[in-house]
C-alpha atoms as a PDB file:
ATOM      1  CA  UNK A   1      -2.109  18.265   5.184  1.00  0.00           C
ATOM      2  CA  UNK A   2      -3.889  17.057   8.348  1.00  0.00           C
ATOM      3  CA  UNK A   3      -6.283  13.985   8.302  1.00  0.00           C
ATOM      4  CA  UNK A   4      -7.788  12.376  11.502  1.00  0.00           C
ATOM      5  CA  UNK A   5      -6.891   8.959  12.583  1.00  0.00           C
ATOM      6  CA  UNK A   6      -9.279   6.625  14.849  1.00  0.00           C
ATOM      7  CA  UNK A   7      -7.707   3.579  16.657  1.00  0.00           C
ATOM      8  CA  UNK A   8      -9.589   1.072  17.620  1.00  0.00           C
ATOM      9  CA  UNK A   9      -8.748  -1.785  19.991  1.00  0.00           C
ATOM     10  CA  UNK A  10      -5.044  -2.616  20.596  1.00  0.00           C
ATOM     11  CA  UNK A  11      -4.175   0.547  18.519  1.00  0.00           C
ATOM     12  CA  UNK A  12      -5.804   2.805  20.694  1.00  0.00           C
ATOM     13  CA  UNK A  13      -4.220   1.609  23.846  1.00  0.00           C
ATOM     14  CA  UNK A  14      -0.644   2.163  21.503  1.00  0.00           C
ATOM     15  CA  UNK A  15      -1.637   5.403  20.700  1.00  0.00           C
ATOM     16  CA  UNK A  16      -3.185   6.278  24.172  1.00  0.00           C
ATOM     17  CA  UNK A  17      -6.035   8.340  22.443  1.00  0.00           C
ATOM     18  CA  UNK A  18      -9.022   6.601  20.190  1.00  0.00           C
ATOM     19  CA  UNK A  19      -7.988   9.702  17.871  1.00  0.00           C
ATOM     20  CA  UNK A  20      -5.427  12.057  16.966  1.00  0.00           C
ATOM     21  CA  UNK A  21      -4.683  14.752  14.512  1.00  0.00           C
ATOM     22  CA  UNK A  22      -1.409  13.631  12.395  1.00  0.00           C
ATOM     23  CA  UNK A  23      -0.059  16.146   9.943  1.00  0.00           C
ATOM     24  CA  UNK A  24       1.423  14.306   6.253  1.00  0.00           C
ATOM     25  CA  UNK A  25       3.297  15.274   3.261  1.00  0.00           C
ATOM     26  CA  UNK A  26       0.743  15.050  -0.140  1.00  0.00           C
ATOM     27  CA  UNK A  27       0.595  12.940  -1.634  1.00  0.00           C
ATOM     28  CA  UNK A  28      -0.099   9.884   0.678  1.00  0.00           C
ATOM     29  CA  UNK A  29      -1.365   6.235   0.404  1.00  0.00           C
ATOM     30  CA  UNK A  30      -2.587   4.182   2.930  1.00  0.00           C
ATOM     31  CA  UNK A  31       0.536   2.199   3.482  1.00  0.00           C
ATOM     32  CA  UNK A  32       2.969   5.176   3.753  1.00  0.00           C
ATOM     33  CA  UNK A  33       0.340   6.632   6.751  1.00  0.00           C
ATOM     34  CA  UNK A  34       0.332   3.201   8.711  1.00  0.00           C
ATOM     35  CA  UNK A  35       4.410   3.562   8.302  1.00  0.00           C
ATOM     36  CA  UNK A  36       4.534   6.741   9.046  1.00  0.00           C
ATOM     37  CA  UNK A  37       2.453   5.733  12.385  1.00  0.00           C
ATOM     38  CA  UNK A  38       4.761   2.737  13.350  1.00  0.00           C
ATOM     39  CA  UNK A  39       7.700   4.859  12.646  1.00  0.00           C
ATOM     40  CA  UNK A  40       5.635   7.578  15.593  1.00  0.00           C
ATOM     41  CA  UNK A  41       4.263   4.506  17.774  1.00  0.00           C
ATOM     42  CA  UNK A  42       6.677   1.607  17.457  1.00  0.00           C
ATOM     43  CA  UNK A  43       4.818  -0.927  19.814  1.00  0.00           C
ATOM     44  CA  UNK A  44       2.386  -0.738  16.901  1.00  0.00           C
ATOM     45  CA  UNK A  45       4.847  -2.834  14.515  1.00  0.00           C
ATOM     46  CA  UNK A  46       4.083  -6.225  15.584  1.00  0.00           C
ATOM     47  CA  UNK A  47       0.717  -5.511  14.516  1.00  0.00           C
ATOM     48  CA  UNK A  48       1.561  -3.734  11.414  1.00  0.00           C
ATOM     49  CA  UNK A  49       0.673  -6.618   8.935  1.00  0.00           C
ATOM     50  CA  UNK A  50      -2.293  -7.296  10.552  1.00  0.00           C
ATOM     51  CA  UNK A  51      -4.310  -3.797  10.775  1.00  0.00           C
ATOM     52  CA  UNK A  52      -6.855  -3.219   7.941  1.00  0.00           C
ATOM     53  CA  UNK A  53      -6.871   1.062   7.135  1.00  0.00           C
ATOM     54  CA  UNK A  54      -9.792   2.765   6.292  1.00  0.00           C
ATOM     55  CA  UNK A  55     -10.219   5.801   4.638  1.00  0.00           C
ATOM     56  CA  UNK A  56     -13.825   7.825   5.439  1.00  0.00           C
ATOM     57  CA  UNK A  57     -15.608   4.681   6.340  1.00  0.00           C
ATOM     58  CA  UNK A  58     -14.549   2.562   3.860  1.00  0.00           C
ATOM     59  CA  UNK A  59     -11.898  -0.446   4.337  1.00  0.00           C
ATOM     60  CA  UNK A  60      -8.568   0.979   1.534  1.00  0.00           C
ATOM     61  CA  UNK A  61      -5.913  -0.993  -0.188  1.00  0.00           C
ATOM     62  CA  UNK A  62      -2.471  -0.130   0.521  1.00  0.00           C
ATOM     63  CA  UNK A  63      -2.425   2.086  -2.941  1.00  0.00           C
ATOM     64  CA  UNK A  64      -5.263   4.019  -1.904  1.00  0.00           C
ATOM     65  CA  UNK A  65      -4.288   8.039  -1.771  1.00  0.00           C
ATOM     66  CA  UNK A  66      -5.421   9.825   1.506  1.00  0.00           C
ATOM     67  CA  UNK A  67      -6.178  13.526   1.093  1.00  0.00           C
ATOM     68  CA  UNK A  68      -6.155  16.551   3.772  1.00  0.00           C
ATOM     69  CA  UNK A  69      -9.450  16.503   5.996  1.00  0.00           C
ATOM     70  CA  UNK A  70      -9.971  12.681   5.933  1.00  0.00           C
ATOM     71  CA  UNK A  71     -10.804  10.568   8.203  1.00  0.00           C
ATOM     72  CA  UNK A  72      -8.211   7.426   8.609  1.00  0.00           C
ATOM     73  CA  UNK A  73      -9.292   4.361  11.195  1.00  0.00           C
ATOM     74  CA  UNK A  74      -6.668   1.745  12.123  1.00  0.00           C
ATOM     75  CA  UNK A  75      -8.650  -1.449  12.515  1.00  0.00           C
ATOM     76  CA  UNK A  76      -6.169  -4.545  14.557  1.00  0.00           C
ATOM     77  CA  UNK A  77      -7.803  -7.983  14.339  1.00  0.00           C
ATOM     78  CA  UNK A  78     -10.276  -7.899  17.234  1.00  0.00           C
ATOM     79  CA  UNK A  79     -11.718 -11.417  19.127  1.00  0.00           C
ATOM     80  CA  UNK A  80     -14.469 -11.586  20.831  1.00  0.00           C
ATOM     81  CA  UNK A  81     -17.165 -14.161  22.499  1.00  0.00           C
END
């Protein structure tokens, strides 16, 4: 199963892309992707409480299943002014 995965801010400088292809076992929630991530990129696990998942747009609880061809955007906290 493949699903696409956008960082944004601090996450993309982690994962030195704004995307990347990552390949999962089925089935998969939100939570077990963002671990699966820190456990790839682990200068992302400070921040690991704080980034919000989405899944195709829209923001997912932790329980929320991820299926093969999605679209999966890792959202830190961002400030601004």
């Amino acid at each position: 199963m493949m699903v696409r995965v956008l960082a944004f801010a601090g996450a993309r400088d982690v994962l030195g892309a704004p995307e990347l292809l990552l390949p999962l076992t089925t089935p998969c929630t939100a939570e077990a992707l963002l671990e699966q991530i820190c456990g790839l990129f682990p200068a992302l696990v400070p921040w690991r409480q704080s980034i919000r998942v989405a899944i195709n747009g829209s923001y997912a609880r932790p329980s929320d299943e991820i299926c093969s061809g999605d679209e999966v955007a890792l959202i830190p906290p961002v400030a601004g002014g």
